[in-house]
C-alpha atoms as a PDB file:
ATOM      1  CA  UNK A   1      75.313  54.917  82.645  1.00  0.00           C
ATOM      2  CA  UNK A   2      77.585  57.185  85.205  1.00  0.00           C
ATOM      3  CA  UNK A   3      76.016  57.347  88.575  1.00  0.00           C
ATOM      4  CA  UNK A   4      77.308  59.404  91.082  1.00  0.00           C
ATOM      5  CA  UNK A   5      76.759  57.684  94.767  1.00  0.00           C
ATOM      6  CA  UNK A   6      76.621  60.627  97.465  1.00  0.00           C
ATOM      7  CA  UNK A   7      77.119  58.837 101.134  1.00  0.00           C
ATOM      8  CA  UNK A   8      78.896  55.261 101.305  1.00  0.00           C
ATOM      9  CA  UNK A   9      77.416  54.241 104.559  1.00  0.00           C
ATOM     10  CA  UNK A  10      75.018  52.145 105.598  1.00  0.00           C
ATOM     11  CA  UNK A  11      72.275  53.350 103.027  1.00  0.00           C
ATOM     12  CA  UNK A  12      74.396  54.051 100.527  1.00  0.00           C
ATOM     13  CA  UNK A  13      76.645  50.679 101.104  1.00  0.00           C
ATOM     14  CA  UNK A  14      72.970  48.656 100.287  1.00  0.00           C
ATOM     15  CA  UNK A  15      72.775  51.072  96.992  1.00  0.00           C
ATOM     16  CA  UNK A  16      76.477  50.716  96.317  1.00  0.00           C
ATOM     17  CA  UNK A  17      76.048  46.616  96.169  1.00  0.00           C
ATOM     18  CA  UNK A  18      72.276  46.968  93.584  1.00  0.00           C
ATOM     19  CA  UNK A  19      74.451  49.221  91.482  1.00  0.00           C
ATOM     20  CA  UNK A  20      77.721  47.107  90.927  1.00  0.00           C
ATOM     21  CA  UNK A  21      75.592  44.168  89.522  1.00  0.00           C
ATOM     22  CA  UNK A  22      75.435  45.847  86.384  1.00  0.00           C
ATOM     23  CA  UNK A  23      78.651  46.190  84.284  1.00  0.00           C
ATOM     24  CA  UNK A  24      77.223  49.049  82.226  1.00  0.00           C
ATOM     25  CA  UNK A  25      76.927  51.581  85.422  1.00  0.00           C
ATOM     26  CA  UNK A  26      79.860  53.270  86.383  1.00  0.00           C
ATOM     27  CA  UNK A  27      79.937  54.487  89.731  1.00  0.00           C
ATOM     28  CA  UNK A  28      81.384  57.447  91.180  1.00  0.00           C
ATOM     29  CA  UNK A  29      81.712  57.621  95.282  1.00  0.00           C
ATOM     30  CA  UNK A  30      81.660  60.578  97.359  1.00  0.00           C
ATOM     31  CA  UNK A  31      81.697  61.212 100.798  1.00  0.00           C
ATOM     32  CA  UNK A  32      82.500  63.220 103.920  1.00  0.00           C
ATOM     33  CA  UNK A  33      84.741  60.384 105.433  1.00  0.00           C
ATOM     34  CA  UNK A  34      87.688  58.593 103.892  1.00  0.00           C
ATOM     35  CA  UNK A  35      86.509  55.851 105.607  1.00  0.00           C
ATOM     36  CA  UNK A  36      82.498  55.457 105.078  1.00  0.00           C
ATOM     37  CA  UNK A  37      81.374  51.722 105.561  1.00  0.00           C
ATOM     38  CA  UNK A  38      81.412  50.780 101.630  1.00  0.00           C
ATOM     39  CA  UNK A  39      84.731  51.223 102.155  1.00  0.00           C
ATOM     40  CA  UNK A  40      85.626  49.048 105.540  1.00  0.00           C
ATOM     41  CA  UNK A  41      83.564  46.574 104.801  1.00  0.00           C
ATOM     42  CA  UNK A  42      85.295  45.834 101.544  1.00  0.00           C
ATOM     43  CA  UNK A  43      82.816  47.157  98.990  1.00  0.00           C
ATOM     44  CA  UNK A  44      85.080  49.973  97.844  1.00  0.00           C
ATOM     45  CA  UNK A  45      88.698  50.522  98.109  1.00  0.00           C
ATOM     46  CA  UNK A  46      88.425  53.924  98.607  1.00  0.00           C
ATOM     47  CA  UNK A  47      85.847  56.871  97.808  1.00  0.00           C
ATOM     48  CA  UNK A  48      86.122  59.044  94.324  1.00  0.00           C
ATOM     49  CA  UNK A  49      86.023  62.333  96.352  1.00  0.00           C
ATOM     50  CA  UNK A  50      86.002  63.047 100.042  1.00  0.00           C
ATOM     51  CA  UNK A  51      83.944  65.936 100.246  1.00  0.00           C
ATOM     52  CA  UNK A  52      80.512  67.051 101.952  1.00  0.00           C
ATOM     53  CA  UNK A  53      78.026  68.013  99.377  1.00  0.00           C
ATOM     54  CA  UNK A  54      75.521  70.612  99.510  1.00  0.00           C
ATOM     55  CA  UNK A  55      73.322  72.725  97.775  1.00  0.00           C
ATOM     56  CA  UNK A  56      75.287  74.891  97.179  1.00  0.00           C
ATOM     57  CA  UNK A  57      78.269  72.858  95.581  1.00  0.00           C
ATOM     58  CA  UNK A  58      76.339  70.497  94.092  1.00  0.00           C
ATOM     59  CA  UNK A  59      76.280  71.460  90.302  1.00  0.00           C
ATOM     60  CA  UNK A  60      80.282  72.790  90.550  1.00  0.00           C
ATOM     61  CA  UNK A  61      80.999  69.115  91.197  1.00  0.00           C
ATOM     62  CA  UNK A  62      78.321  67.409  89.673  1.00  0.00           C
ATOM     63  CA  UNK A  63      79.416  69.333  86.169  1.00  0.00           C
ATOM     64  CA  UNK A  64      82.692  67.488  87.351  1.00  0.00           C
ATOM     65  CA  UNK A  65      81.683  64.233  88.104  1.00  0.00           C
ATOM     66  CA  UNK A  66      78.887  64.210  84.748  1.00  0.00           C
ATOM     67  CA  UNK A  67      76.024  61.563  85.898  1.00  0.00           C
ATOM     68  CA  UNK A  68      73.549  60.690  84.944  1.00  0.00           C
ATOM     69  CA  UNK A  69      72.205  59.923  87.943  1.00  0.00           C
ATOM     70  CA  UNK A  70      72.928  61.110  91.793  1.00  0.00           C
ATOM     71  CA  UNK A  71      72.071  58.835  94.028  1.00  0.00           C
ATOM     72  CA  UNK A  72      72.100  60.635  97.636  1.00  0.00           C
ATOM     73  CA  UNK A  73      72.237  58.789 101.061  1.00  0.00           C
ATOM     74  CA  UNK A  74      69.442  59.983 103.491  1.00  0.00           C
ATOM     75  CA  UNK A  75      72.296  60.443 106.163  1.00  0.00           C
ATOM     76  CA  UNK A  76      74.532  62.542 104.349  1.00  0.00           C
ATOM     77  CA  UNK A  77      73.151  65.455 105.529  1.00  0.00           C
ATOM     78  CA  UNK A  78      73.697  64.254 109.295  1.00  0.00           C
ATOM     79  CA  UNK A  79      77.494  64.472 109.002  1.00  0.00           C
ATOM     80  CA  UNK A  80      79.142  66.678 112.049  1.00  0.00           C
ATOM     81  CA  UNK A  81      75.335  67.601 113.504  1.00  0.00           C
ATOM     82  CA  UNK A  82      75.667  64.381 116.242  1.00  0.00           C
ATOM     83  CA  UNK A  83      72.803  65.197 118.862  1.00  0.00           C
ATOM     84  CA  UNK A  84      71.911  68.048 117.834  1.00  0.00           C
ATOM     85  CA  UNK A  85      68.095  68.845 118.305  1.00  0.00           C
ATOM     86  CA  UNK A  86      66.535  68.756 115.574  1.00  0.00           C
ATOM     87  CA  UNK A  87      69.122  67.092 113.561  1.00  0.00           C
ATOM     88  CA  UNK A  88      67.208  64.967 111.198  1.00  0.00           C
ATOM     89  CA  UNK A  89      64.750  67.761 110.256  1.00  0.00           C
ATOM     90  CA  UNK A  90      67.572  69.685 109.576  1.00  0.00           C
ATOM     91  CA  UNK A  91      69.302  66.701 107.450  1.00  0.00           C
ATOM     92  CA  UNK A  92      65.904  66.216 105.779  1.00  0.00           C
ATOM     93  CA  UNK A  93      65.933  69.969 104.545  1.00  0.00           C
ATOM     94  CA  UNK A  94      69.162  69.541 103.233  1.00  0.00           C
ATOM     95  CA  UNK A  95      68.921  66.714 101.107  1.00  0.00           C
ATOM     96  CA  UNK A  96      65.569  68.165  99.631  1.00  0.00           C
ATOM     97  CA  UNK A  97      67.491  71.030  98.935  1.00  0.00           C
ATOM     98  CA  UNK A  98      70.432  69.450  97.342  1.00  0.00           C
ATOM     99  CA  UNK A  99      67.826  67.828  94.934  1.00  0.00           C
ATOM    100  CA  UNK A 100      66.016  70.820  94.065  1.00  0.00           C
ATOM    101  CA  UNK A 101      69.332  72.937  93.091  1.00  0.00           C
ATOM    102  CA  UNK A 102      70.642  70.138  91.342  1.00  0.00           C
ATOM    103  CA  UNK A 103      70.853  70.718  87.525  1.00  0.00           C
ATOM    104  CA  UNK A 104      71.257  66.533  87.752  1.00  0.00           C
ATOM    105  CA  UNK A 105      68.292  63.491  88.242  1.00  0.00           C
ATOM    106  CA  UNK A 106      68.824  63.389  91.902  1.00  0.00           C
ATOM    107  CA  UNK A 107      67.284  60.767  94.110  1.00  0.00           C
ATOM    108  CA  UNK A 108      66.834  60.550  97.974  1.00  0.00           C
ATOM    109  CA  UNK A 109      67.744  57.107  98.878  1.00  0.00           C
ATOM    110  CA  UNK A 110      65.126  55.863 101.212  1.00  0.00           C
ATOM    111  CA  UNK A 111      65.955  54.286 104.384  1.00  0.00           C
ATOM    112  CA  UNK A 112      63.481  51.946 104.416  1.00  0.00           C
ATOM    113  CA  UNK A 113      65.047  49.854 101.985  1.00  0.00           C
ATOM    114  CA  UNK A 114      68.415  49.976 104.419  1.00  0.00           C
ATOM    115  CA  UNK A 115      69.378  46.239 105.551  1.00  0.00           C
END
């Protein structure tokens, strides 16, 4: 199974550590940063792509990539927004809206299970 990982922080660091327990996923990283926490805390050497991912790229990279599964990180959609007002509505939308365009199973990663 090829999943692609979208967000290698916090969230997606917890998701990053289920997923390599199994020798039959693959695992394909993406994020905004070079740097995300999967990768400074060891998990990773480096991220697959360094990209932020939208809506409206989604499926060009996704047909790419070729999961068959994305796995997105709640607080992907918070990159560059900081303090904005209204920042994690906006986030929120996005991330819904990534998963509806997808042509891909897409899952929101839920922050509750965060550690």
């Amino acid at each position: 199974m090829r999943v692609w990982l979208i967000g290698a922080g916090n969230v997606g660091s917890v998701a990053l550590r289920q997923l390599q327990k199994s020798s039959s996923v693959e695992i394909f990283v993406s994020d905004p940063s070079d740097q995300p926490e999967a990768v400074r805390s060891g998990l990773i050497e480096r991220v697959d792509l360094v990209e932020n991912i939208t809506p409206v790229n989604v499926n060009e990279i996704a047909r790419r990539v070729r999961p068959d599964l994305i796995l997105l990180s709640p607080g992907i959609g918070e990159q560059g927004f900081g303090a904005i007002e209204g920042s994690k509505a906006l986030s929120e939308a996005l991330n819904y809206e990534t998963t509806v365009a997808s042509e891909y199973p897409c899952l929101i990663l839920s922050l509750s299970n965060q550690s």
